[in-house]
C-alpha atoms as a PDB file:
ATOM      1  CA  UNK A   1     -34.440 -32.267 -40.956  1.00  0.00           C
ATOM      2  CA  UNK A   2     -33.854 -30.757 -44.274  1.00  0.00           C
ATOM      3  CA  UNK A   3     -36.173 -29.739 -46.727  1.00  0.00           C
ATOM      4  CA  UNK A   4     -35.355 -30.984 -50.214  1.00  0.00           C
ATOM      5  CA  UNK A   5     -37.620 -29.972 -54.056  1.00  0.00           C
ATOM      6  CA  UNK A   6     -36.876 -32.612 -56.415  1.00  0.00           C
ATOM      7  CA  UNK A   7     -36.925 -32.037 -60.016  1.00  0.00           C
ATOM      8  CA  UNK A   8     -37.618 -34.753 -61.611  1.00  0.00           C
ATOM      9  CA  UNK A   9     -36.190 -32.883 -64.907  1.00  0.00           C
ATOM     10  CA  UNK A  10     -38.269 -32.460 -68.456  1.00  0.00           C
ATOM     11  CA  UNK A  11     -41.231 -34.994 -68.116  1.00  0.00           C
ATOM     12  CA  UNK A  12     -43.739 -32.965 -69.022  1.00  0.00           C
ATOM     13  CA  UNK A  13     -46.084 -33.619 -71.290  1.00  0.00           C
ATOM     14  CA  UNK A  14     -44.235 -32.676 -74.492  1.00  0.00           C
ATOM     15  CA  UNK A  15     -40.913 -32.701 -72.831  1.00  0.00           C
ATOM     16  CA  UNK A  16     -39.381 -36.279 -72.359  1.00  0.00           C
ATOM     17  CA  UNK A  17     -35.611 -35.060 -72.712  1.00  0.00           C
ATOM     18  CA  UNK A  18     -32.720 -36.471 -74.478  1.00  0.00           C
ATOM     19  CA  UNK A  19     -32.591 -39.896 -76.132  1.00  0.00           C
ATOM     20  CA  UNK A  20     -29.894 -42.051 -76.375  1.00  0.00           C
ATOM     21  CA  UNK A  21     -29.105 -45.644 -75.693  1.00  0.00           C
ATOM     22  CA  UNK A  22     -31.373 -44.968 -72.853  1.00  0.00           C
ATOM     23  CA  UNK A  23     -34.419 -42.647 -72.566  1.00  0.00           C
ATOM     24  CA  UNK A  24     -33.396 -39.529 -69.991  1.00  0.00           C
ATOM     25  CA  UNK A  25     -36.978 -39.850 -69.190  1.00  0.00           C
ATOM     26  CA  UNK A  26     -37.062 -43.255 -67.691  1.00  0.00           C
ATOM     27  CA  UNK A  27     -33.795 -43.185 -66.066  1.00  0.00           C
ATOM     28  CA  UNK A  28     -34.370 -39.812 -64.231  1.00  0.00           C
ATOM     29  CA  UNK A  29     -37.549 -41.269 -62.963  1.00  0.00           C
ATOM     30  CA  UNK A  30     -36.445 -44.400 -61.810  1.00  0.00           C
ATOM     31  CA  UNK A  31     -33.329 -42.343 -60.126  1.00  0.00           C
ATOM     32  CA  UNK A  32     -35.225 -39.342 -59.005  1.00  0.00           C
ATOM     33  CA  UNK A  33     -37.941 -41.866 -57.399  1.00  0.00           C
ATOM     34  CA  UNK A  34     -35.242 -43.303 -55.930  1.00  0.00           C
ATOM     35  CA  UNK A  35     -33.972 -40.409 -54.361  1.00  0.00           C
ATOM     36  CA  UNK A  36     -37.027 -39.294 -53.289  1.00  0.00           C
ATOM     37  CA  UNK A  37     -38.024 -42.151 -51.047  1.00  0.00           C
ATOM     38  CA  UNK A  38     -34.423 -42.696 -49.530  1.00  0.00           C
ATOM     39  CA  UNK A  39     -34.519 -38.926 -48.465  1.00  0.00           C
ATOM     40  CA  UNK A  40     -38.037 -39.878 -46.994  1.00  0.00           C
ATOM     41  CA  UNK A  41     -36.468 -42.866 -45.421  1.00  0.00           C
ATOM     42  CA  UNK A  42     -34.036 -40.858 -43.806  1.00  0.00           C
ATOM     43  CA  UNK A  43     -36.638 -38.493 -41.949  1.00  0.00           C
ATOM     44  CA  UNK A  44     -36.364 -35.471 -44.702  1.00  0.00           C
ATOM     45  CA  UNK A  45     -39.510 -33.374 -46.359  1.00  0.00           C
ATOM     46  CA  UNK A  46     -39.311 -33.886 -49.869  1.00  0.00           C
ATOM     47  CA  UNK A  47     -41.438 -32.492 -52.962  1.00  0.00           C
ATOM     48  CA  UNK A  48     -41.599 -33.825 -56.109  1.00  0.00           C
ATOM     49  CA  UNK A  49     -41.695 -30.488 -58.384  1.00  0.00           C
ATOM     50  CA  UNK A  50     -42.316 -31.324 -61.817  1.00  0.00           C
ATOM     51  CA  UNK A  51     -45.548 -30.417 -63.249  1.00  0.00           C
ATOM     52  CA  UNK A  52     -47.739 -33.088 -64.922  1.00  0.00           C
ATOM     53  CA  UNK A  53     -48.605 -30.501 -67.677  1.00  0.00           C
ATOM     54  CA  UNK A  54     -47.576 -26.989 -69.161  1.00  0.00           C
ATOM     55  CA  UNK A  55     -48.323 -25.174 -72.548  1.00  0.00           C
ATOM     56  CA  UNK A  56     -44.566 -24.517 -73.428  1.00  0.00           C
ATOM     57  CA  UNK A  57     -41.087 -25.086 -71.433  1.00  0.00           C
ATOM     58  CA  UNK A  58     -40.952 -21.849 -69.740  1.00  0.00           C
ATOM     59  CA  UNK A  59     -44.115 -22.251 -68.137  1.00  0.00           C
ATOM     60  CA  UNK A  60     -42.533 -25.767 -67.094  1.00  0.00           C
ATOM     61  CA  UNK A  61     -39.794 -24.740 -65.696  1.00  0.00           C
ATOM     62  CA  UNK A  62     -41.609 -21.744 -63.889  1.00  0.00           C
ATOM     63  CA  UNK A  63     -44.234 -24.084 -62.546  1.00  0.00           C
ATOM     64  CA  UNK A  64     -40.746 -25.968 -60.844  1.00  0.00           C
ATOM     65  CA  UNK A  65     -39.491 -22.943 -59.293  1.00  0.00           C
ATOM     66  CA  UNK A  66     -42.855 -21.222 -58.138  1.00  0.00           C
ATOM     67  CA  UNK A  67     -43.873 -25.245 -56.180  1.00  0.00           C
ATOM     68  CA  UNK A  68     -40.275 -25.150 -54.711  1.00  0.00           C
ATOM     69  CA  UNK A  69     -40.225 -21.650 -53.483  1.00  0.00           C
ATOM     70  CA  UNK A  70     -43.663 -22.565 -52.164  1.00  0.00           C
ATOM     71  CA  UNK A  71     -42.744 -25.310 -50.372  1.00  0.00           C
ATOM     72  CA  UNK A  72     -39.814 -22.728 -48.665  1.00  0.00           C
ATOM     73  CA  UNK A  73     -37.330 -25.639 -49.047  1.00  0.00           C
ATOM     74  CA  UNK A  74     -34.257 -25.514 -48.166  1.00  0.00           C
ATOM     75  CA  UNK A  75     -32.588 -27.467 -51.169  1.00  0.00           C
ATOM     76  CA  UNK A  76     -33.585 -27.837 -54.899  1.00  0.00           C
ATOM     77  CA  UNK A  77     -32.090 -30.369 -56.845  1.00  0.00           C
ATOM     78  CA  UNK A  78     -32.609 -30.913 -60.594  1.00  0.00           C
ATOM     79  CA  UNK A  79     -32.019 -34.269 -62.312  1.00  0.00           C
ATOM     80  CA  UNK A  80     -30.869 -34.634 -66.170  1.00  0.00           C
ATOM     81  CA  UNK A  81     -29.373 -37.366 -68.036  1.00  0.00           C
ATOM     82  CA  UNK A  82     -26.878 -35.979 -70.903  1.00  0.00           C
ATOM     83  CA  UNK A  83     -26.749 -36.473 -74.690  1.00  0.00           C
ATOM     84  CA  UNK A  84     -24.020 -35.518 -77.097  1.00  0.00           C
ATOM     85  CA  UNK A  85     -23.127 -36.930 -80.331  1.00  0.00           C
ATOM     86  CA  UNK A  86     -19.692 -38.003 -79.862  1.00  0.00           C
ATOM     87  CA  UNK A  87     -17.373 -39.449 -77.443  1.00  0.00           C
ATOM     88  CA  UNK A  88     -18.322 -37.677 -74.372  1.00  0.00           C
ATOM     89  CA  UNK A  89     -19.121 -39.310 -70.792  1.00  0.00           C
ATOM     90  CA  UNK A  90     -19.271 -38.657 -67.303  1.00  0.00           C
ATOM     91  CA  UNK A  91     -21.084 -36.876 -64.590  1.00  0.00           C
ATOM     92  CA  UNK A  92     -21.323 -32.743 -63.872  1.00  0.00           C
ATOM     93  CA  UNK A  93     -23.629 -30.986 -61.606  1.00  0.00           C
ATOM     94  CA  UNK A  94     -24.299 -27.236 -61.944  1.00  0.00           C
ATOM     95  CA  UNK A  95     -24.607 -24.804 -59.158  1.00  0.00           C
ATOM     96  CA  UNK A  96     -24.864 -20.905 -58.536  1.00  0.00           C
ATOM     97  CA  UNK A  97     -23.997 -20.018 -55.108  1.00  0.00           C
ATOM     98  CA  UNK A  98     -21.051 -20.858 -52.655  1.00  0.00           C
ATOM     99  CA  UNK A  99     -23.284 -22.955 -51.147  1.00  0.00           C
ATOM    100  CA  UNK A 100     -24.382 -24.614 -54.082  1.00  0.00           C
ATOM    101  CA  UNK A 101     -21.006 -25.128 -55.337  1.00  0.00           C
ATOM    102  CA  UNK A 102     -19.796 -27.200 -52.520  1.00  0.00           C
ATOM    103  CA  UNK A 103     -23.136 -29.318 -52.177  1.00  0.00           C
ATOM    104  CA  UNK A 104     -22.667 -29.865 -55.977  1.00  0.00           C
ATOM    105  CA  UNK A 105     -18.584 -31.111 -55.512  1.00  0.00           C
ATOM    106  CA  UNK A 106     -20.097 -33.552 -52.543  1.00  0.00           C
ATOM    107  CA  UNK A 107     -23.272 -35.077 -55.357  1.00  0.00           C
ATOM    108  CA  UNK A 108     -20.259 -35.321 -57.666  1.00  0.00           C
ATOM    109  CA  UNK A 109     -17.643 -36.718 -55.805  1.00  0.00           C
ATOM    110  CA  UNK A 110     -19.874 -39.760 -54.471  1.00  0.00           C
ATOM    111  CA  UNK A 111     -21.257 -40.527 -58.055  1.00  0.00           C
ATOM    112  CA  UNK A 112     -17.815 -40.623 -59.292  1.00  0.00           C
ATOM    113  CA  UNK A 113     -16.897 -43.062 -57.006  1.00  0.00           C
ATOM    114  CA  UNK A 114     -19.119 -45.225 -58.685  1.00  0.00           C
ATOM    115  CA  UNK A 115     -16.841 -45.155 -61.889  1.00  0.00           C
ATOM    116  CA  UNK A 116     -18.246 -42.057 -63.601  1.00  0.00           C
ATOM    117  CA  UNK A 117     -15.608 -39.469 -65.311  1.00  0.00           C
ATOM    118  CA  UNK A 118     -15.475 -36.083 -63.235  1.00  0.00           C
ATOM    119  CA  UNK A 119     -16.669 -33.935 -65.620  1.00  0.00           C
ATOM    120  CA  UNK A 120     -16.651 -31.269 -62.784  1.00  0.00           C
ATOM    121  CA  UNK A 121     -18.694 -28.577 -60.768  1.00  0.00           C
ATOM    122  CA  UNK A 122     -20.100 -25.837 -63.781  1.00  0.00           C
ATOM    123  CA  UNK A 123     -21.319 -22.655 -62.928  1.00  0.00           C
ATOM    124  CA  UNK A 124     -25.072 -23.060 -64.074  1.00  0.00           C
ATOM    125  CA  UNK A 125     -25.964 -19.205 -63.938  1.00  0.00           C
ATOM    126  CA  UNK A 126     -27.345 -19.611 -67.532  1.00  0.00           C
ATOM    127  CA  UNK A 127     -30.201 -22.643 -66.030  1.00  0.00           C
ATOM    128  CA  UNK A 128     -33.629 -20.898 -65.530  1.00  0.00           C
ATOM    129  CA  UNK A 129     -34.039 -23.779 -62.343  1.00  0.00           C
ATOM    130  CA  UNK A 130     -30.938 -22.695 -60.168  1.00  0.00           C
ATOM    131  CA  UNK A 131     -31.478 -18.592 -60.901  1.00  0.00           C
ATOM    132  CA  UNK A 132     -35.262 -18.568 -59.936  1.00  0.00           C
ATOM    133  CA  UNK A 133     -35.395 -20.782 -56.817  1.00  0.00           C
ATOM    134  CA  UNK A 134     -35.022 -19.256 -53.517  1.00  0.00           C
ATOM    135  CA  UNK A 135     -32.509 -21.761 -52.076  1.00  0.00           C
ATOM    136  CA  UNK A 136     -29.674 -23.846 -52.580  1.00  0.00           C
ATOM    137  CA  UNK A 137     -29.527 -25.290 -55.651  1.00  0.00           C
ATOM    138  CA  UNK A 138     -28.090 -27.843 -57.867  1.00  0.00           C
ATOM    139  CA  UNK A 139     -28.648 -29.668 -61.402  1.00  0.00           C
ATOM    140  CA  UNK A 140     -27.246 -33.000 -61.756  1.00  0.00           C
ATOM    141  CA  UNK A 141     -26.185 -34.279 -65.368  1.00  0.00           C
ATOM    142  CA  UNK A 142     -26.189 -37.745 -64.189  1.00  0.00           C
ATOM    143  CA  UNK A 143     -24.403 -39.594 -67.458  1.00  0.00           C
ATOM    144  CA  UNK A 144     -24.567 -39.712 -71.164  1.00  0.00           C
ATOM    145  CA  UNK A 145     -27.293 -41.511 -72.405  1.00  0.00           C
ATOM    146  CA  UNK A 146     -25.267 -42.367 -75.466  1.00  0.00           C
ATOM    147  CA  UNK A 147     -21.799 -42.825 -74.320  1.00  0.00           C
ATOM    148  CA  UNK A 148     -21.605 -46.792 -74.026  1.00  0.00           C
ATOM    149  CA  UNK A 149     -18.701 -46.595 -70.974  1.00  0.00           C
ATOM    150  CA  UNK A 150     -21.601 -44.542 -68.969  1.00  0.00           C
ATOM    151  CA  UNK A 151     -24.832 -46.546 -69.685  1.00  0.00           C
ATOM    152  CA  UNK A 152     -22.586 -49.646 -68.263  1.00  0.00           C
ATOM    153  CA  UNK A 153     -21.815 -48.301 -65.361  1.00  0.00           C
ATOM    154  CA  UNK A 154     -25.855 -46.968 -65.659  1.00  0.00           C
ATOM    155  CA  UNK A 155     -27.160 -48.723 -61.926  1.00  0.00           C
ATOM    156  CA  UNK A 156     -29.817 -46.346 -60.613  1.00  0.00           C
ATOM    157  CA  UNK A 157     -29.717 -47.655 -56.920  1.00  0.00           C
ATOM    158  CA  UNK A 158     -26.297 -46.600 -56.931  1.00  0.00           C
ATOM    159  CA  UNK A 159     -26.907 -43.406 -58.521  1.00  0.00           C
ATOM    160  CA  UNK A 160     -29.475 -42.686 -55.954  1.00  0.00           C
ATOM    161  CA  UNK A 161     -27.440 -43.653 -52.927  1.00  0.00           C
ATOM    162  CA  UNK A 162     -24.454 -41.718 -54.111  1.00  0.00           C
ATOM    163  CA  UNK A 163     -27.044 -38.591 -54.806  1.00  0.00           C
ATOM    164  CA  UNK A 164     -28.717 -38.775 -51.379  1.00  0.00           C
ATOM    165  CA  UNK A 165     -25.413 -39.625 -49.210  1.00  0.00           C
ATOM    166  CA  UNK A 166     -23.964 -36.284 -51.172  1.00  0.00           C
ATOM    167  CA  UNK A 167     -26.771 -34.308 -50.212  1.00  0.00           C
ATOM    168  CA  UNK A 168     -27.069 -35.314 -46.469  1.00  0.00           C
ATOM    169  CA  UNK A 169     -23.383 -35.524 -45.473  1.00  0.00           C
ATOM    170  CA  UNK A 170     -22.168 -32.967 -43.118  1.00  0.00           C
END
């Protein structure tokens, strides 16, 4: 049994994240939810990380970290939708650590195979979530909320399936 943090990313009272054709907001909840209760399903110890309030997005993003190095688990993963003004699209997931760098390619490959662009494995040493958590971790930048190719491939019991099978393959 693994222990996974989930961070349910921005959310927070004066955070909602990036708008698009789709709010990252709703999508990252109905995904992350997702997530959550098929990593349940499976047997795993989850927590849900994201605090219902903070007085400024440090103290968010702190409040994520201190819960999941609480909780001692073993894997963090953030969730993000992306915005850009433009023509980009597809799917990247950050990472620090060897470690995190391969469990990132395996998130990535499997929601690729769903039709999303590879936009690769990044090295996310500049994300305030992967350099203060005590564990492996990953953020995944699912799509782009306003790149019309992505939202129509948008199906967020896919997403979830490919997210969890990533995470728990061997």
């Amino acid at each position: 049994m693994t222990t996974y943090a989930i961070d349910l990313g921005h959310g927070c009272n004066f955070d909602g994240g990036a708008v698009g054709i789709l709010k990252e907001e709703n999508v990252i909840n109905v995904v992350g939810r997702l997530v959550i209760n098929k990593l349940l399903q499976l047997g795993h110890e989850v927590i849900e990380v994201r605090p219902v309030t903070a007085n400024s997005t440090r103290h968010s993003l702190q409040q994520r970290c201190n819960t999941a190095n609480a909780f001692k688990a073993d894997v963090f993963v953030s969730i993000h939708a992306n915005k850009h003004k433009g023509q980009a699209h597809g799917t990247e997931v950050f990472a620090i650590s060897t470690k995190g760098r391969a469990l990132a390619a395996k998130v990535l490959r499997n929601i690729c195979s769903l039709g999303f662009f590879s936009r690769g494995v990044k090295n996310g040493s500049h994300l305030f979530v992967l350099k203060n958590t005590a564990m492996v971790a990953i953020l995944i930048e699912l799509f782009f909320l306003d790149s019309t190719k992505d939202v129509a491939l948008y199906n967020a019991e896919k997403l979830a399936t490919a997210i969890v099978e990533g995470l728990t393959a061997a």
